[in-house]
PDB file of N, CA and C in Angstrom:
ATOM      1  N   UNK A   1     -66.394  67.866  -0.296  1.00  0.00           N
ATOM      2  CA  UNK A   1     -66.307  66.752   0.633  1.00  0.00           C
ATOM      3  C   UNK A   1     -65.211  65.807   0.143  1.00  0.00           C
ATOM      4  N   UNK A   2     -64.673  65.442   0.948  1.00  0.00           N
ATOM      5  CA  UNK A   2     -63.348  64.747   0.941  1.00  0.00           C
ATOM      6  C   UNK A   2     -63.550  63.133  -0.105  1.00  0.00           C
ATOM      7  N   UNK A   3     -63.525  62.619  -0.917  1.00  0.00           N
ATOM      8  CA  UNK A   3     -63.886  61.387  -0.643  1.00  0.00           C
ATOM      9  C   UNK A   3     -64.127  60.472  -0.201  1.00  0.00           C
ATOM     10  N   UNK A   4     -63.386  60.089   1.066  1.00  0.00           N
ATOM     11  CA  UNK A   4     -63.604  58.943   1.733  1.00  0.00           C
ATOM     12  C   UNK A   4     -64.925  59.693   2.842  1.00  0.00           C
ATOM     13  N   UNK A   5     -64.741  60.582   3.049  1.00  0.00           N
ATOM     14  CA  UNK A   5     -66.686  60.918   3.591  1.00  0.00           C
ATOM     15  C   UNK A   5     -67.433  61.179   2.942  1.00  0.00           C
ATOM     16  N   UNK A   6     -67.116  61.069   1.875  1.00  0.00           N
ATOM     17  CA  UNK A   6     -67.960  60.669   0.491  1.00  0.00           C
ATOM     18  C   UNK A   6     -68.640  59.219   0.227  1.00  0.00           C
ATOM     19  N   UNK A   7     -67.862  58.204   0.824  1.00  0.00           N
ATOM     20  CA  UNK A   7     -67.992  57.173   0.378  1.00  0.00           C
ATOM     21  C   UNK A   7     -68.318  56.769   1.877  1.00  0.00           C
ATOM     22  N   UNK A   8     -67.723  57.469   3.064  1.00  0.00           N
ATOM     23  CA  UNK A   8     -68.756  57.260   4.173  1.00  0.00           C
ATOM     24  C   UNK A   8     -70.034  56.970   4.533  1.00  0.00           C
ATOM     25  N   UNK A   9     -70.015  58.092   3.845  1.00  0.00           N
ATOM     26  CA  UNK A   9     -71.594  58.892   4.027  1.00  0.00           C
ATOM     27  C   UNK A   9     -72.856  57.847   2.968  1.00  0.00           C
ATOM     28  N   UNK A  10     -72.553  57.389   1.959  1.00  0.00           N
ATOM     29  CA  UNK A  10     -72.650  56.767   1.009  1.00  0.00           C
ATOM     30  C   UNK A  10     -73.190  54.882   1.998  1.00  0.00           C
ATOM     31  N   UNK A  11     -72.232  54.854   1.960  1.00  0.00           N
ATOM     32  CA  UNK A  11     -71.925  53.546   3.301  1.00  0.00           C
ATOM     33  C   UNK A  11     -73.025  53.490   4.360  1.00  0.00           C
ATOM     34  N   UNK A  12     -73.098  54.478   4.918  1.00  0.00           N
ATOM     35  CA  UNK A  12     -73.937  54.202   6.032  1.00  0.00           C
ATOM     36  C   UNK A  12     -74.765  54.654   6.046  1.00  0.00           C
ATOM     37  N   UNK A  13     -75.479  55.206   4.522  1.00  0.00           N
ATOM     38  CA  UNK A  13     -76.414  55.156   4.799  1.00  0.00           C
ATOM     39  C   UNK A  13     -77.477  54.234   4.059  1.00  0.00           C
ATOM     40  N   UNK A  14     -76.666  53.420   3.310  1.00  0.00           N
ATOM     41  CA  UNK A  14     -76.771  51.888   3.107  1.00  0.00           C
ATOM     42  C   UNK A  14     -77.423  51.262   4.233  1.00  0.00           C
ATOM     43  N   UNK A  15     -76.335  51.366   5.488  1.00  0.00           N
ATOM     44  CA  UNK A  15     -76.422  50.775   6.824  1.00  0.00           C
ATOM     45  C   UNK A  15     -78.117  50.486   7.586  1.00  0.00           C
ATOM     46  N   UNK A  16     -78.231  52.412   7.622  1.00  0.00           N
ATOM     47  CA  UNK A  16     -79.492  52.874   7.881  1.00  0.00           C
ATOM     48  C   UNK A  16     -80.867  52.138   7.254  1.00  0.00           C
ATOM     49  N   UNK A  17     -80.370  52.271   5.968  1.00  0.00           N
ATOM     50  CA  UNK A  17     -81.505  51.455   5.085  1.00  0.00           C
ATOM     51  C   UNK A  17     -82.265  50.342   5.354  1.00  0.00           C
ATOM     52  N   UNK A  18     -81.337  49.499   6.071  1.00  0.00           N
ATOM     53  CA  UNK A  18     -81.133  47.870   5.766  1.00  0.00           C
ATOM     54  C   UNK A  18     -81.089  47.703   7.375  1.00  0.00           C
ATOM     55  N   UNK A  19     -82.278  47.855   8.242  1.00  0.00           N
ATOM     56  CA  UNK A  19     -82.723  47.477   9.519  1.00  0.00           C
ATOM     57  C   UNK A  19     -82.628  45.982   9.886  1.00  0.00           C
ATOM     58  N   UNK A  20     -82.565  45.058   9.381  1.00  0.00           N
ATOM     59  CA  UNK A  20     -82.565  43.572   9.518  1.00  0.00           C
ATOM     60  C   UNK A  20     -81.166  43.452   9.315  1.00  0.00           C
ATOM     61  N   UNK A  21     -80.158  43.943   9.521  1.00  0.00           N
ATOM     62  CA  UNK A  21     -78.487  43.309   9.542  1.00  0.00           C
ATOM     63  C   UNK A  21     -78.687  43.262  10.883  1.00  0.00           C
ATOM     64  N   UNK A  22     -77.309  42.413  11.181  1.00  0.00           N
ATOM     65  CA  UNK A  22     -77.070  42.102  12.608  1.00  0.00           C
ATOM     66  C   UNK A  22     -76.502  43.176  13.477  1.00  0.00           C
ATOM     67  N   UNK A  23     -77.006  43.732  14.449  1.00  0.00           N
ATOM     68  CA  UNK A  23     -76.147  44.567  14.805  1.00  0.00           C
ATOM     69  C   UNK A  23     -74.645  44.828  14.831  1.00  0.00           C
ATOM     70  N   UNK A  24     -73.992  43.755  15.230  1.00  0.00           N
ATOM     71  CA  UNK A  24     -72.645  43.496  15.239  1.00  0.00           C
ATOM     72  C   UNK A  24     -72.293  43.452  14.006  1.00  0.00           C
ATOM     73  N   UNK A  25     -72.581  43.545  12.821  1.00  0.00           N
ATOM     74  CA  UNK A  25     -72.630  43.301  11.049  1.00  0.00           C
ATOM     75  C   UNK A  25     -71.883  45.276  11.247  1.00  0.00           C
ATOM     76  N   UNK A  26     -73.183  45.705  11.864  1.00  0.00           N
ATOM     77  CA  UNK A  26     -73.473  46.661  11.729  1.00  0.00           C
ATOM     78  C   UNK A  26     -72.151  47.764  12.267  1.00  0.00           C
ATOM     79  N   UNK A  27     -71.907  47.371  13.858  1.00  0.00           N
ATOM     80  CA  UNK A  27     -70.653  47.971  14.273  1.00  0.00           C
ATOM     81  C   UNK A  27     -69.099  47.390  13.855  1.00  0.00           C
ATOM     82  N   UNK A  28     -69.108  46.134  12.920  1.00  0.00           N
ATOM     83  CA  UNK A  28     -68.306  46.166  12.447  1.00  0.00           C
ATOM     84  C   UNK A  28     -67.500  47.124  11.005  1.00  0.00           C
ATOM     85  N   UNK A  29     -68.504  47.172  10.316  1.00  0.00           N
ATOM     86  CA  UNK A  29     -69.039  48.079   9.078  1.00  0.00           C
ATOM     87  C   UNK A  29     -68.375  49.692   9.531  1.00  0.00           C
ATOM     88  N   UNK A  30     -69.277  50.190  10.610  1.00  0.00           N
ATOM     89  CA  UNK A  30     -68.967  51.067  11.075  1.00  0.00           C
ATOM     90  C   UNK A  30     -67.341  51.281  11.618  1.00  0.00           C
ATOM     91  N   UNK A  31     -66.445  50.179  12.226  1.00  0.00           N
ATOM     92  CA  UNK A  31     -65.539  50.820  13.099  1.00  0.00           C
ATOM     93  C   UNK A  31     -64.548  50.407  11.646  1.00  0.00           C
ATOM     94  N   UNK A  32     -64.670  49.189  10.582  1.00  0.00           N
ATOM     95  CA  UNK A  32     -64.036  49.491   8.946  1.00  0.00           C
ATOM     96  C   UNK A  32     -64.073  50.917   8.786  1.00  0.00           C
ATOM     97  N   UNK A  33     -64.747  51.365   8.805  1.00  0.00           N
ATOM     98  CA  UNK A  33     -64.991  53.350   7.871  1.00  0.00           C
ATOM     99  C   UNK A  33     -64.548  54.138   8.880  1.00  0.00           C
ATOM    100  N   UNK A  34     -64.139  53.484  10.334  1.00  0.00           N
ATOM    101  CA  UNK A  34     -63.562  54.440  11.130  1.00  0.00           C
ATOM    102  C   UNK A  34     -61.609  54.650  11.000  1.00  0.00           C
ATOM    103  N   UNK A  35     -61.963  53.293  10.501  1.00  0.00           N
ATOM    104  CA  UNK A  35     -60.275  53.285  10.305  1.00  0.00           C
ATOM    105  C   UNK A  35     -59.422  53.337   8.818  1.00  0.00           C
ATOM    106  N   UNK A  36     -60.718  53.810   8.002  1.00  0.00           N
ATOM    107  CA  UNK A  36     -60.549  54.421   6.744  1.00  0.00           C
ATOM    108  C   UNK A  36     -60.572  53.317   5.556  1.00  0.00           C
ATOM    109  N   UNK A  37     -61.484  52.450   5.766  1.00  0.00           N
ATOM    110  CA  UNK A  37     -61.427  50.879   5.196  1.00  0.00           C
ATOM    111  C   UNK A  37     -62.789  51.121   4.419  1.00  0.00           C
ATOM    112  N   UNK A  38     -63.033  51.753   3.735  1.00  0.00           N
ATOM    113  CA  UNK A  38     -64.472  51.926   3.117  1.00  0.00           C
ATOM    114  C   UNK A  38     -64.661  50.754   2.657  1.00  0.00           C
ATOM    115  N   UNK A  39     -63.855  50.700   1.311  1.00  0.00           N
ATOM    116  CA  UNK A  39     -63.737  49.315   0.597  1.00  0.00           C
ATOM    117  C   UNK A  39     -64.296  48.243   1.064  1.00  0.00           C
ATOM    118  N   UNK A  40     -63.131  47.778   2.411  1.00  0.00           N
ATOM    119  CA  UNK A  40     -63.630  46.755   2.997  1.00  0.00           C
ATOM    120  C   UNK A  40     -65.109  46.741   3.733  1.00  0.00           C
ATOM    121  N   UNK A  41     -65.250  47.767   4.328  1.00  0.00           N
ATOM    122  CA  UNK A  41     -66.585  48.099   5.086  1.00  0.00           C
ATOM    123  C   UNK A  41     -68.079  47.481   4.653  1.00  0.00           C
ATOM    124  N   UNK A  42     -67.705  48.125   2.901  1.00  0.00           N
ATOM    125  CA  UNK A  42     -68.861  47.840   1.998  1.00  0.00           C
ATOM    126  C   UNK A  42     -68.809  46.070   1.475  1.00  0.00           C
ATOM    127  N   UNK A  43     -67.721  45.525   1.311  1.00  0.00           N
ATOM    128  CA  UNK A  43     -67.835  44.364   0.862  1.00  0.00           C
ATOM    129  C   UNK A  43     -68.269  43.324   2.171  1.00  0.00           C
ATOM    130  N   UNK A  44     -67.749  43.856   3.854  1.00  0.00           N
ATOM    131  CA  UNK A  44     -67.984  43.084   4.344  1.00  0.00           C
ATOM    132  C   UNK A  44     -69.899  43.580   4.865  1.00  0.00           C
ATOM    133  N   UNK A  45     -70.707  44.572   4.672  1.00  0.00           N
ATOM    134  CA  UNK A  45     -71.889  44.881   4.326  1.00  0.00           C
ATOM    135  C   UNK A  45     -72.505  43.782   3.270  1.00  0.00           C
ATOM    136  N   UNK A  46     -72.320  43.643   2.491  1.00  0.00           N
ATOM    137  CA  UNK A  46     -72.659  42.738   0.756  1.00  0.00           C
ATOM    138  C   UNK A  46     -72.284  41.716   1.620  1.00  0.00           C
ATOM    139  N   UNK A  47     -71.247  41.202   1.924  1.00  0.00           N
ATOM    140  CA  UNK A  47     -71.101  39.695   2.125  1.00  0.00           C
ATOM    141  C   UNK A  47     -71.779  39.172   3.204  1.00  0.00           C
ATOM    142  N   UNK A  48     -72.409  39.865   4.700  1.00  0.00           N
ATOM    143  CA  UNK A  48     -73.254  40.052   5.641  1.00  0.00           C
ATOM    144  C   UNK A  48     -74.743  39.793   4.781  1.00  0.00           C
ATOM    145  N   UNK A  49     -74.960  40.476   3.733  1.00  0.00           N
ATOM    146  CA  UNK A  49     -76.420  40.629   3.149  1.00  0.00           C
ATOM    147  C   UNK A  49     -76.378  39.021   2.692  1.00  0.00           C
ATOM    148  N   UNK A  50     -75.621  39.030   1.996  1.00  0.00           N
ATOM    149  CA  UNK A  50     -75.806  37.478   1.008  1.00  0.00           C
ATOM    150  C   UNK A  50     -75.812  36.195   1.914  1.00  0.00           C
ATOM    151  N   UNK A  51     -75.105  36.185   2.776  1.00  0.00           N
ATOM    152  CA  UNK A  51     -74.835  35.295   4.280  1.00  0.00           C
ATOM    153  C   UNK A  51     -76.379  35.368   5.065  1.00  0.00           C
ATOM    154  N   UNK A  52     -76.710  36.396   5.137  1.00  0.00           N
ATOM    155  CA  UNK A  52     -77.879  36.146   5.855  1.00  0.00           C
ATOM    156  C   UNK A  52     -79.299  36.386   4.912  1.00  0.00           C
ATOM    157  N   UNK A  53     -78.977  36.240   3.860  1.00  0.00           N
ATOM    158  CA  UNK A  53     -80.360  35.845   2.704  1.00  0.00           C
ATOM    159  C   UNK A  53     -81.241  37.048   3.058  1.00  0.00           C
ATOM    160  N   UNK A  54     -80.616  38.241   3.238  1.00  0.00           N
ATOM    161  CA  UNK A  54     -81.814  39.224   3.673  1.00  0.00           C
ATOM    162  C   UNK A  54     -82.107  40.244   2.062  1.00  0.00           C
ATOM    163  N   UNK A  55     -83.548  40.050   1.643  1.00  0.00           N
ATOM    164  CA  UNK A  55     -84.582  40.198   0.810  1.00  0.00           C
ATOM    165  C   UNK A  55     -83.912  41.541   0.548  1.00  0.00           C
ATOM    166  N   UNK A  56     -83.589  42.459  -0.389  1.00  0.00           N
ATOM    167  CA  UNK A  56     -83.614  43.441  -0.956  1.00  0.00           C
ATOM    168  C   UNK A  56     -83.861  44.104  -2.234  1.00  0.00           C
ATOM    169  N   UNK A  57     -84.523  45.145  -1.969  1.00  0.00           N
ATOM    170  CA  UNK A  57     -85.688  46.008  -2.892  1.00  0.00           C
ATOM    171  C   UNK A  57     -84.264  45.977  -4.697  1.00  0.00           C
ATOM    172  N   UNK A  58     -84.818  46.211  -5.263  1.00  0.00           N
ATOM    173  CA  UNK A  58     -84.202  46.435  -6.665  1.00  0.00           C
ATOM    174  C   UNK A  58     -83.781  47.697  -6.537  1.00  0.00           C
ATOM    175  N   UNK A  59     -84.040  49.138  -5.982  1.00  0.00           N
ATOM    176  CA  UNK A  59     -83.615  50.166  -5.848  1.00  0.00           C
ATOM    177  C   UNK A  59     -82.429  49.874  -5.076  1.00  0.00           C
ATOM    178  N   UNK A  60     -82.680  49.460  -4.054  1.00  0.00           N
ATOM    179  CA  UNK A  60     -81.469  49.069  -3.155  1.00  0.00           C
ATOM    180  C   UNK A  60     -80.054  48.385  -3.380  1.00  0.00           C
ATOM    181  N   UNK A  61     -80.389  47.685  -4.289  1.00  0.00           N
ATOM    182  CA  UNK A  61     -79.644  46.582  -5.330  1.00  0.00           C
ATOM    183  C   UNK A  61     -79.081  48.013  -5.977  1.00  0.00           C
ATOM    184  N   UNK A  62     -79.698  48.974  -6.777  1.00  0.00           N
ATOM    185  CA  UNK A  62     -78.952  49.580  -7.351  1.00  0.00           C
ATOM    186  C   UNK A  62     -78.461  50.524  -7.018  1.00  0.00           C
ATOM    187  N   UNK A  63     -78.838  50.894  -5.998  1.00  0.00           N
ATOM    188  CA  UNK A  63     -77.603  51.772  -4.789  1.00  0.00           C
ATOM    189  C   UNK A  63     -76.747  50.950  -4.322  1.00  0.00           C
ATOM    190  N   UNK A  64     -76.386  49.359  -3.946  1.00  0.00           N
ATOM    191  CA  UNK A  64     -74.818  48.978  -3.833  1.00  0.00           C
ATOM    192  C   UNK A  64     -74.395  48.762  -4.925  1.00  0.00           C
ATOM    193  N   UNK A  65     -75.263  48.581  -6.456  1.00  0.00           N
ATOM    194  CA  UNK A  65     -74.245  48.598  -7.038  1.00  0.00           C
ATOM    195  C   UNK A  65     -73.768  50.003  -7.496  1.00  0.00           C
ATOM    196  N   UNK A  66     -73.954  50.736  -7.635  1.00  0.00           N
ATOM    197  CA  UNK A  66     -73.510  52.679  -7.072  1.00  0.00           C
ATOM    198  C   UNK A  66     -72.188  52.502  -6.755  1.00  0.00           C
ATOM    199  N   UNK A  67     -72.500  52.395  -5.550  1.00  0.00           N
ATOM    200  CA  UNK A  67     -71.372  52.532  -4.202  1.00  0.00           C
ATOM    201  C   UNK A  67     -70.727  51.459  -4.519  1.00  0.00           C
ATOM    202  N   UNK A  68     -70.802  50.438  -5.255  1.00  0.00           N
ATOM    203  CA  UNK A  68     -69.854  49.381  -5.927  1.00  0.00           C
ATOM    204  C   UNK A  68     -68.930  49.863  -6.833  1.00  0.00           C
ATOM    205  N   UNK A  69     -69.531  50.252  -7.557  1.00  0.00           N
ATOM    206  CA  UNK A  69     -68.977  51.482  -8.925  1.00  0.00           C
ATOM    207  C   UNK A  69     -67.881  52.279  -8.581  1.00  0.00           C
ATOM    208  N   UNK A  70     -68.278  53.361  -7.122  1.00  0.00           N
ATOM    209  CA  UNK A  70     -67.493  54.230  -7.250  1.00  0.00           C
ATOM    210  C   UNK A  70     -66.398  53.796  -5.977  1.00  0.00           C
ATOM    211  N   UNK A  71     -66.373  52.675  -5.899  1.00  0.00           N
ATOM    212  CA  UNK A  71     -65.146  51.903  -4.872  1.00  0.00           C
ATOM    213  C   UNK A  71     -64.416  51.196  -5.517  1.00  0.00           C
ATOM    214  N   UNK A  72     -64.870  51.010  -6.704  1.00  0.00           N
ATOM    215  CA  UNK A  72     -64.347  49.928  -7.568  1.00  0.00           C
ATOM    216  C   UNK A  72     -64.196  48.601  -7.039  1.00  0.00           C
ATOM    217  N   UNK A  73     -65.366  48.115  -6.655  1.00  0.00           N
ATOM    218  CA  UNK A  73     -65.942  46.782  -5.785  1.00  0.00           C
ATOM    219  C   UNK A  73     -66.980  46.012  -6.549  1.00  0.00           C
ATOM    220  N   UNK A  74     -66.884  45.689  -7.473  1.00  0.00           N
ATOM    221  CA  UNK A  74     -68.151  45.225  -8.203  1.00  0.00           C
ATOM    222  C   UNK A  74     -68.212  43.326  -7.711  1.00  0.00           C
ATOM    223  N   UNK A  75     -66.973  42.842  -7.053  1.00  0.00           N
ATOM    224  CA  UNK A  75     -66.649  41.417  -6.678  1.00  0.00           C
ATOM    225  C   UNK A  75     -67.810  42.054  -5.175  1.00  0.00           C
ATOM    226  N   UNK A  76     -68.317  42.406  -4.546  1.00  0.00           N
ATOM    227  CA  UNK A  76     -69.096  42.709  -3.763  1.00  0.00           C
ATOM    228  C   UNK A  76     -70.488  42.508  -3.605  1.00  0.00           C
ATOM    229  N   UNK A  77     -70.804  42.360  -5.366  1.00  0.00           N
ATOM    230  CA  UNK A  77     -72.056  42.544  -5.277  1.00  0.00           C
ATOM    231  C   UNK A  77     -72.266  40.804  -6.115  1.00  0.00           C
ATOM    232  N   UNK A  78     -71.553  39.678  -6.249  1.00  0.00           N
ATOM    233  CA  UNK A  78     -71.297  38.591  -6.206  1.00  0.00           C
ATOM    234  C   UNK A  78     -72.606  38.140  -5.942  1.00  0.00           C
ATOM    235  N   UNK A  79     -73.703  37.674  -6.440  1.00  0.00           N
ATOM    236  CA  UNK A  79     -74.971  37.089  -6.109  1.00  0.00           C
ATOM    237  C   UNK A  79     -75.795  37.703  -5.268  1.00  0.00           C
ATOM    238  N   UNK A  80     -75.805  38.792  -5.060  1.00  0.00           N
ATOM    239  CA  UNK A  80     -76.576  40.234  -4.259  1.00  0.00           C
ATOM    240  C   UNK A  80     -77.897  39.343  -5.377  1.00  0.00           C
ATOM    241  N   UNK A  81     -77.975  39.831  -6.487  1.00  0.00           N
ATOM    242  CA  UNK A  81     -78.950  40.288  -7.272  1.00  0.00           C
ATOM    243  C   UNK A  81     -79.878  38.686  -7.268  1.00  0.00           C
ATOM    244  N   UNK A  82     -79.594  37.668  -6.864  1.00  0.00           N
ATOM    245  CA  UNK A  82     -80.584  36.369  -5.971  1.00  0.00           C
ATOM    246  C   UNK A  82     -81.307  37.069  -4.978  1.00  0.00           C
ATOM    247  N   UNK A  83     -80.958  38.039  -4.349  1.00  0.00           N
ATOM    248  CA  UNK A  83     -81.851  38.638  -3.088  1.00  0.00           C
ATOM    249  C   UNK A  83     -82.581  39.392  -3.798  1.00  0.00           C
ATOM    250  N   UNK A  84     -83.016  40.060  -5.072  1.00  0.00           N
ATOM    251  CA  UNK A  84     -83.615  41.148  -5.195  1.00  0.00           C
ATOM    252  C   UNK A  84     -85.214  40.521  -5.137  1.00  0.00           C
ATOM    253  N   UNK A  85     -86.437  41.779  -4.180  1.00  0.00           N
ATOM    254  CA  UNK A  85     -87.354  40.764  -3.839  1.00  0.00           C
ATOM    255  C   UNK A  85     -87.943  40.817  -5.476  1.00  0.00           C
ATOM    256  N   UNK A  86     -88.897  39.758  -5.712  1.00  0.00           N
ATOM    257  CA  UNK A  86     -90.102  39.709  -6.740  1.00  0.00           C
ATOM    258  C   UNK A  86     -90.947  40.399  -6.440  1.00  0.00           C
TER     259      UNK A  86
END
């Protein structure tokens, strides 16, 4: 698999995960990875999460930071870890 549908695939299904984003969060994310913007896709995902204070699991936390890792995006995950629930 190619990388960047590597990091697609990776991406959205982040997306999937995380039912409480805004839809429009959501098709923006999506039409980023259509035009080969993973990078951006995922940071503007993280910056959507932190903006809208939405609660996420510690597993979850450590699947963006994953997909942080292998984008070389770690400025992404910028106060993520305030959301992780108790």
């Amino acid at each position: 698999m190619e990388r960047y549908q590597y990091l697609r695939s990776l991406i959205s299904q982040l997306l999937e995960d995380l039912p409480l984003l805004r839809t429009e969060v959501v098709e923006d994310v999506r039409y980023l990875m259509s035009v080969g913007e993973e990078e951006l896709a995922f940071e503007t995902m993280c910056s959507w999460i932190y903006e809208d204070s939405l609660a996420i699991s510690r597993q979850y936390y450590e699947r963006l930071a994953s997909v942080a890792q292998e984008i070389g995006s770690q400025r992404a995950l910028h106060k993520l870890d305030e959301l992780i629930e108790k």
